[in-house]
PDB file of N, CA and C in Angstrom:
ATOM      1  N   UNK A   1     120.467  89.645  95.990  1.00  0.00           N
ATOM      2  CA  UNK A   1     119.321  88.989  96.568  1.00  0.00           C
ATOM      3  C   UNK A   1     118.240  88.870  95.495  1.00  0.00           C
ATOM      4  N   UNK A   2     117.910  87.671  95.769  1.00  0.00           N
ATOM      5  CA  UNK A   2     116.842  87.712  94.512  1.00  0.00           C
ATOM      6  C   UNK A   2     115.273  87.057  95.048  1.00  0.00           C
ATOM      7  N   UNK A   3     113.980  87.745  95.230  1.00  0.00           N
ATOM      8  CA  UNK A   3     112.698  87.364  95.510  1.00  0.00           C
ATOM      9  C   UNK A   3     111.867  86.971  94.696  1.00  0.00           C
ATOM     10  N   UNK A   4     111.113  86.105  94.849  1.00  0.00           N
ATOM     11  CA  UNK A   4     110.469  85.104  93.935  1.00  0.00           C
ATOM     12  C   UNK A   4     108.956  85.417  94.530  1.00  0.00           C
ATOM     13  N   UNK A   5     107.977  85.751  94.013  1.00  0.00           N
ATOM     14  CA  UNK A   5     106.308  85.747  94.325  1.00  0.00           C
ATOM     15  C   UNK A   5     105.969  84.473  93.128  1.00  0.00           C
ATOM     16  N   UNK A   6     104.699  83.991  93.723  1.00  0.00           N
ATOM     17  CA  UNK A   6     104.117  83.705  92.572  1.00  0.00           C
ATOM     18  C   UNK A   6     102.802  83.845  92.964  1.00  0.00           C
ATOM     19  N   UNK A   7     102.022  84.142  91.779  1.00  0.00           N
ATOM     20  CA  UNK A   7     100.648  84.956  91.870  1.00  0.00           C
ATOM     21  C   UNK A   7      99.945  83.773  91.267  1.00  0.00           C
ATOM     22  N   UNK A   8      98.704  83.003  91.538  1.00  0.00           N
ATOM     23  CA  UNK A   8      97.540  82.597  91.377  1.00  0.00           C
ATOM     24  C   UNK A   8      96.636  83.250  91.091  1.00  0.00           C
ATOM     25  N   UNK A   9      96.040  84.093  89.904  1.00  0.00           N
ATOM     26  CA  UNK A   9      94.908  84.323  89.821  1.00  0.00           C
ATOM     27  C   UNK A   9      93.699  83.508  89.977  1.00  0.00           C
ATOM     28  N   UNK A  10      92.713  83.645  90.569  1.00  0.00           N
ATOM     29  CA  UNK A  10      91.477  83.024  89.962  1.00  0.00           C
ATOM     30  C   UNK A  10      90.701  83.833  88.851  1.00  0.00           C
ATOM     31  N   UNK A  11      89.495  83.536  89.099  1.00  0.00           N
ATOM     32  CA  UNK A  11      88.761  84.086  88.035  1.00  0.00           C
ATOM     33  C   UNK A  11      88.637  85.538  87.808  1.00  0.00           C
ATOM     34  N   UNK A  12      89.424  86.207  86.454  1.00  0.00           N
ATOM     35  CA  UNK A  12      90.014  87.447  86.546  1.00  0.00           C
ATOM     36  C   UNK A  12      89.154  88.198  85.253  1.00  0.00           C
ATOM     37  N   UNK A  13      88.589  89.002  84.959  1.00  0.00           N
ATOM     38  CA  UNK A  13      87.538  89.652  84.176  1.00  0.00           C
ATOM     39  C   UNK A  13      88.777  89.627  83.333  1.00  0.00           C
ATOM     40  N   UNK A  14      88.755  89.907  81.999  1.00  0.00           N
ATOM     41  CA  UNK A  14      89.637  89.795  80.719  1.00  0.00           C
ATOM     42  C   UNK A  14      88.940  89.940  79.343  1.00  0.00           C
ATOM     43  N   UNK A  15      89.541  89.662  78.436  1.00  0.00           N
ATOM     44  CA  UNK A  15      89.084  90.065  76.942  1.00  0.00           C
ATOM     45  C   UNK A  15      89.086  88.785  76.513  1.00  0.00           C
ATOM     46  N   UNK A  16      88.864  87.555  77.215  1.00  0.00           N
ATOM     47  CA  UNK A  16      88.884  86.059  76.923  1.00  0.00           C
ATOM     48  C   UNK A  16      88.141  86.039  75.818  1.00  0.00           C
ATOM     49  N   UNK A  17      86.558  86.550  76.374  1.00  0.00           N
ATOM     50  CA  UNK A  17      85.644  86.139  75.452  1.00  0.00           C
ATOM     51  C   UNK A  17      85.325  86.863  74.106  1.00  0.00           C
ATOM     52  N   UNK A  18      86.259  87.474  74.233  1.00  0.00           N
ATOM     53  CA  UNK A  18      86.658  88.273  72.900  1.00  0.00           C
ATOM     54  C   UNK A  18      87.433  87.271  71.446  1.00  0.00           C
ATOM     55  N   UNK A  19      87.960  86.292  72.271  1.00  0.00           N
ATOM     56  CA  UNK A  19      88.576  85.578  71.200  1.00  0.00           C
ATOM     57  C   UNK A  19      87.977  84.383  71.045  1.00  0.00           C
ATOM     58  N   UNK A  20      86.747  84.127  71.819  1.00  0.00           N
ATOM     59  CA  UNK A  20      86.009  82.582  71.435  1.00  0.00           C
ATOM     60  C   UNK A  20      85.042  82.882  70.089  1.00  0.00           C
ATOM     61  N   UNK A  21      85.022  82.109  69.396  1.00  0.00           N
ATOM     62  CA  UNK A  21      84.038  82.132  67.647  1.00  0.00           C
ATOM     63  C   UNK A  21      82.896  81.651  68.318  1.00  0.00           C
ATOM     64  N   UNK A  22      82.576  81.028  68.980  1.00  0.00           N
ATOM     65  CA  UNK A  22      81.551  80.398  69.536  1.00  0.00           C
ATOM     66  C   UNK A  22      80.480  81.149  69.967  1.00  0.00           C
ATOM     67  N   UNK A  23      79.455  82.291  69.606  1.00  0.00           N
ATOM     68  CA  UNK A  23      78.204  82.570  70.131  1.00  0.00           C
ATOM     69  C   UNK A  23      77.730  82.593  71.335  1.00  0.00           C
ATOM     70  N   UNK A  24      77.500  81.638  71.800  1.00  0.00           N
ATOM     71  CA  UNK A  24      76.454  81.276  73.173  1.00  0.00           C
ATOM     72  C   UNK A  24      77.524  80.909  74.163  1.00  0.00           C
ATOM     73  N   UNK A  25      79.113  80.569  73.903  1.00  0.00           N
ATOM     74  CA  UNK A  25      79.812  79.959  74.554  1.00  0.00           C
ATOM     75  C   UNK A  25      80.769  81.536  75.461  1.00  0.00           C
ATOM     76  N   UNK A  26      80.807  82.280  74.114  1.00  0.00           N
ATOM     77  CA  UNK A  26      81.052  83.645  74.607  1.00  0.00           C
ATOM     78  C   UNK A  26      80.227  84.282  75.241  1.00  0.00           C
ATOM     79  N   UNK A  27      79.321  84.410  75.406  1.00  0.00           N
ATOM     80  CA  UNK A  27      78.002  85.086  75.849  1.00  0.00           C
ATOM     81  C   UNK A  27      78.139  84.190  77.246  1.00  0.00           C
ATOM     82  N   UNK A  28      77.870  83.227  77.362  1.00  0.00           N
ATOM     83  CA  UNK A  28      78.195  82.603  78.766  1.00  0.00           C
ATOM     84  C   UNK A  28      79.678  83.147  79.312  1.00  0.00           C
ATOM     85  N   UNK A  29      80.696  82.844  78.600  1.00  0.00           N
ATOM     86  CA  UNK A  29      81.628  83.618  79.642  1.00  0.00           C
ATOM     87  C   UNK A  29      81.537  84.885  80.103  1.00  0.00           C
ATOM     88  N   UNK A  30      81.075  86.069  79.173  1.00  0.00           N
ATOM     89  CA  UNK A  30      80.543  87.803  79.274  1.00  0.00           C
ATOM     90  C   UNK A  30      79.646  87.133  80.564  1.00  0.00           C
ATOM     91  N   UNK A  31      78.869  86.386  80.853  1.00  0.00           N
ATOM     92  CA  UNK A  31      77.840  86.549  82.176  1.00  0.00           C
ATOM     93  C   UNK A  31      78.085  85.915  83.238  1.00  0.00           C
ATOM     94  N   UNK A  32      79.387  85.030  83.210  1.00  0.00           N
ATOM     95  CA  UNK A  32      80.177  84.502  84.200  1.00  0.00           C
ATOM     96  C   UNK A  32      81.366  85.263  84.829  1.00  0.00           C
ATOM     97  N   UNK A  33      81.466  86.088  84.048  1.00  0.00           N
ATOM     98  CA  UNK A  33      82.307  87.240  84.319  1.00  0.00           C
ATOM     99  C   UNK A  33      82.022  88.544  84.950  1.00  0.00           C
ATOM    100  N   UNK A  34      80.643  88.530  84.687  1.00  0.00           N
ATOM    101  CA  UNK A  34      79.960  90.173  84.974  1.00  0.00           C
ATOM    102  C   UNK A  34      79.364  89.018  86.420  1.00  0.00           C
ATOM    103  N   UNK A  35      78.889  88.115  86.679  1.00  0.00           N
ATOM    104  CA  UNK A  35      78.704  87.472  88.111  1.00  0.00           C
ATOM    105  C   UNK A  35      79.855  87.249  89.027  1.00  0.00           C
ATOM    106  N   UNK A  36      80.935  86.849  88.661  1.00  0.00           N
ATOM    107  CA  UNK A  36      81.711  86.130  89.245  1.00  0.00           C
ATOM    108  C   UNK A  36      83.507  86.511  89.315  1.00  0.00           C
ATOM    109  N   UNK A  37      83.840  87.434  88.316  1.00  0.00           N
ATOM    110  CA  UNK A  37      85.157  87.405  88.245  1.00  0.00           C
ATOM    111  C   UNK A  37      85.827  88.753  88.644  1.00  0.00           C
ATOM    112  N   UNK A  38      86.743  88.622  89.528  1.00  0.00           N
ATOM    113  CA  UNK A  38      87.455  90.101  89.976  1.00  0.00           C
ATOM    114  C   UNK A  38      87.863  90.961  89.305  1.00  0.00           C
ATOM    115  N   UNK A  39      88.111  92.070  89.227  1.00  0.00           N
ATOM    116  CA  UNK A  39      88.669  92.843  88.422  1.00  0.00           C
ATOM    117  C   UNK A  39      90.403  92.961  88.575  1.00  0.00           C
ATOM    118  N   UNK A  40      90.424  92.964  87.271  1.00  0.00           N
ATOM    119  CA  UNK A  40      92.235  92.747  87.152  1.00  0.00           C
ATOM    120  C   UNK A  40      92.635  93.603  88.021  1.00  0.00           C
ATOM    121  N   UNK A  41      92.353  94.848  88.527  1.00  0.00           N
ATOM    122  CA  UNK A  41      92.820  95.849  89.736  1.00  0.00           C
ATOM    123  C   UNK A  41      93.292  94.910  91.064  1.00  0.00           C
ATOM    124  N   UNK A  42      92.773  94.474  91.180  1.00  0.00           N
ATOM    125  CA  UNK A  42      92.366  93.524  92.572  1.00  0.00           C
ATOM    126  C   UNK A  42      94.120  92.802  92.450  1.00  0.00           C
ATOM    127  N   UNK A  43      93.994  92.050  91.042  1.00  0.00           N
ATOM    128  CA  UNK A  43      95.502  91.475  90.505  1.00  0.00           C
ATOM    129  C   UNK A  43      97.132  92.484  91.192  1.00  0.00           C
ATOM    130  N   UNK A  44      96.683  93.334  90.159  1.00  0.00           N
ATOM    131  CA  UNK A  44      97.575  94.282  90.124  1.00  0.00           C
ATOM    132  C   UNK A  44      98.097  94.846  91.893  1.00  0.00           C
ATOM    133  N   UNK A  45      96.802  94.691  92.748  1.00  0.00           N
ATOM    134  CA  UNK A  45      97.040  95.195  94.409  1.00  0.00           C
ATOM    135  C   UNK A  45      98.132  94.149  94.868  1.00  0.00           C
ATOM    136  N   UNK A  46      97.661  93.309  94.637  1.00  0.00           N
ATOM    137  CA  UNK A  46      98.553  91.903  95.305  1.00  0.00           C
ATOM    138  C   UNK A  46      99.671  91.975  94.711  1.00  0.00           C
ATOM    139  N   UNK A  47     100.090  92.010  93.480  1.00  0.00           N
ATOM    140  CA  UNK A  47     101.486  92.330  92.740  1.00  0.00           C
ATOM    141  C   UNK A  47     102.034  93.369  93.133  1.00  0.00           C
ATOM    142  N   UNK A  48     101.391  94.490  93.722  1.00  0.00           N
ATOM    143  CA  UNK A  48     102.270  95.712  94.452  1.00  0.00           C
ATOM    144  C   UNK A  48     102.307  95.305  95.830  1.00  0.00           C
ATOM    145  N   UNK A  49     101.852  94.824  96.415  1.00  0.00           N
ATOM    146  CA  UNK A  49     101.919  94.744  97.960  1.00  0.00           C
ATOM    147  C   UNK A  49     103.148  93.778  97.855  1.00  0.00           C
ATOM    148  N   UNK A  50     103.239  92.497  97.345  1.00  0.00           N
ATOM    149  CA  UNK A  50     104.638  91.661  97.138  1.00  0.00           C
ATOM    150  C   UNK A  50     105.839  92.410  97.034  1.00  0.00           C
ATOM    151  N   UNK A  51     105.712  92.615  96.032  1.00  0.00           N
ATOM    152  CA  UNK A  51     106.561  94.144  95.540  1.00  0.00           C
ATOM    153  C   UNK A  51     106.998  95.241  96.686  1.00  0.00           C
ATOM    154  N   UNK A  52     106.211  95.966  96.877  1.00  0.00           N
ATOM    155  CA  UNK A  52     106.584  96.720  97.832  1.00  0.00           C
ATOM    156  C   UNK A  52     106.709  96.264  99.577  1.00  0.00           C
ATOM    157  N   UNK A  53     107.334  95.143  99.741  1.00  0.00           N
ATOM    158  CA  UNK A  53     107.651  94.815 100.977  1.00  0.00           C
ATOM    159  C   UNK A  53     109.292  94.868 101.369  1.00  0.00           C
ATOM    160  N   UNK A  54     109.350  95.122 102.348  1.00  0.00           N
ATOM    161  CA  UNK A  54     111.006  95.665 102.412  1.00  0.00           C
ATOM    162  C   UNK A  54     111.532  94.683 102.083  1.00  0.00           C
ATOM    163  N   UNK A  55     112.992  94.536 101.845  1.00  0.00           N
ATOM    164  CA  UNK A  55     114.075  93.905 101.615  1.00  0.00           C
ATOM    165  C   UNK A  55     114.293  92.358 101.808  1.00  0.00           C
ATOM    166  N   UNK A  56     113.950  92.724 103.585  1.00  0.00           N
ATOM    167  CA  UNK A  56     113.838  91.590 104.262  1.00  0.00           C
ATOM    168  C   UNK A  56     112.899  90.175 104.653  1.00  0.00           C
ATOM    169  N   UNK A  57     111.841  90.780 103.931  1.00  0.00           N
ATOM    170  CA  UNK A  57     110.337  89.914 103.737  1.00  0.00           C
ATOM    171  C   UNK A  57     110.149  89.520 102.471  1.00  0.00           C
ATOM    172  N   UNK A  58     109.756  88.372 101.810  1.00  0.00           N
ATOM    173  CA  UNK A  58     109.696  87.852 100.426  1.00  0.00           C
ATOM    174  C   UNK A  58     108.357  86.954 100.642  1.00  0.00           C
ATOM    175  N   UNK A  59     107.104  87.427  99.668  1.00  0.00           N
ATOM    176  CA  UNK A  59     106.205  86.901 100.067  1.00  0.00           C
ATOM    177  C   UNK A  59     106.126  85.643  98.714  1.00  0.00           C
ATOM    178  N   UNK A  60     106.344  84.745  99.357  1.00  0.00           N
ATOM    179  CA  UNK A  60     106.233  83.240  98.466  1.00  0.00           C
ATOM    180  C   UNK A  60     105.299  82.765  97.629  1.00  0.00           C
ATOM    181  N   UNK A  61     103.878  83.310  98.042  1.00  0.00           N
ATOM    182  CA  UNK A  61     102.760  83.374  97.341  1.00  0.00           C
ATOM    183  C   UNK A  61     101.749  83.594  97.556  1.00  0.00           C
ATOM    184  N   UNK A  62     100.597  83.750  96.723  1.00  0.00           N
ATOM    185  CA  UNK A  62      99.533  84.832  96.647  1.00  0.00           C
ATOM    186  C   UNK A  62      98.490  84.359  95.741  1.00  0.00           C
ATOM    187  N   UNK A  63      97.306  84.275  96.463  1.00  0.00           N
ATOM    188  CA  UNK A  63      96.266  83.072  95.657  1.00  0.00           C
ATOM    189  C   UNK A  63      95.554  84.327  95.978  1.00  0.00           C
ATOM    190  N   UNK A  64      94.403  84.474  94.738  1.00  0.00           N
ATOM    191  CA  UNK A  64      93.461  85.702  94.787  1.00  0.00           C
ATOM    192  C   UNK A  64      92.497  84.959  94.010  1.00  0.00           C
ATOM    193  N   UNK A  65      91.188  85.266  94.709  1.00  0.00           N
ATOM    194  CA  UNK A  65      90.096  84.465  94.238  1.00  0.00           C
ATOM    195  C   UNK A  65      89.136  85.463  94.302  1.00  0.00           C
ATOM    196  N   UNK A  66      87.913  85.313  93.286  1.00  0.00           N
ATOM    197  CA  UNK A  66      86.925  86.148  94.034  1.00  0.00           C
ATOM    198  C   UNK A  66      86.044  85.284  94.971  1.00  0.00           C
ATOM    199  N   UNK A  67      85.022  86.128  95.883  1.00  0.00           N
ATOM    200  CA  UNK A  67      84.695  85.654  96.955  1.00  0.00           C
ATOM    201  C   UNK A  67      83.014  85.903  96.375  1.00  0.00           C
ATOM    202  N   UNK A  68      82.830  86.039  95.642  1.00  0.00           N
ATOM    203  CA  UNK A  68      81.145  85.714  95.155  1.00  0.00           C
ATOM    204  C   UNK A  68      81.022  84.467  94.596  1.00  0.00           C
ATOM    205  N   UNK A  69      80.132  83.876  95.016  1.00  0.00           N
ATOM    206  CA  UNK A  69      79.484  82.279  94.849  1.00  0.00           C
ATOM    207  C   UNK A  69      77.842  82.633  94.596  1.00  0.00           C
ATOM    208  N   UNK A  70      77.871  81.474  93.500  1.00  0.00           N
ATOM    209  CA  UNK A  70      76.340  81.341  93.164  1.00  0.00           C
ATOM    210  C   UNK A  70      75.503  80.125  94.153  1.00  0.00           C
TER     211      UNK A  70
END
C-alpha cells in the first residue's frame, strides 16, 4: 500500500532572508516574517498527523497557512 500527502506550506519563517544580498529587501522579509509567517513547528504537526493516521485513512492534502492578516 502506498499513501501519498501533499503538504502546501504557506508562509513559513525560514533562513530565506539569509541568502538575499539585497539590504532593505532582506530586512523586509526579517519583518514580514516576524508579522506574518508560521513557525516551521506548525509544518512539521501537519506532517505527523498525515503520518500518523492508521492504515486505512490517507490524507490527500494539507494546506497550512498562517491566519494573521495585516
Amino acid at each position: 500500500m502506498l499513501r501519498t500527502t501533499s503538504i502546501s506550506p504557506g508562509y513559513v519563517s525560514t533562513e530565506l532572508a539569509d541568502s538575499v544580498d539585497d539590504p532593505a529587501v532582506r530586512q523586509n522579509i526579517r519583518e514580514n516574517m516576524a508579522k506574518f509567517a508560521i513557525p516551521p513547528e506548525a509544518v512539521a504537526r501537519a506532517i505527523a498527523f498525515a503520518v500518523d493516521q492508521p492504515d486505512d485513512v490517507e490524507i490527500g492534502d494539507i494546506t497550512i497557512r498562517p491566519t494573521v492578516q495585516d
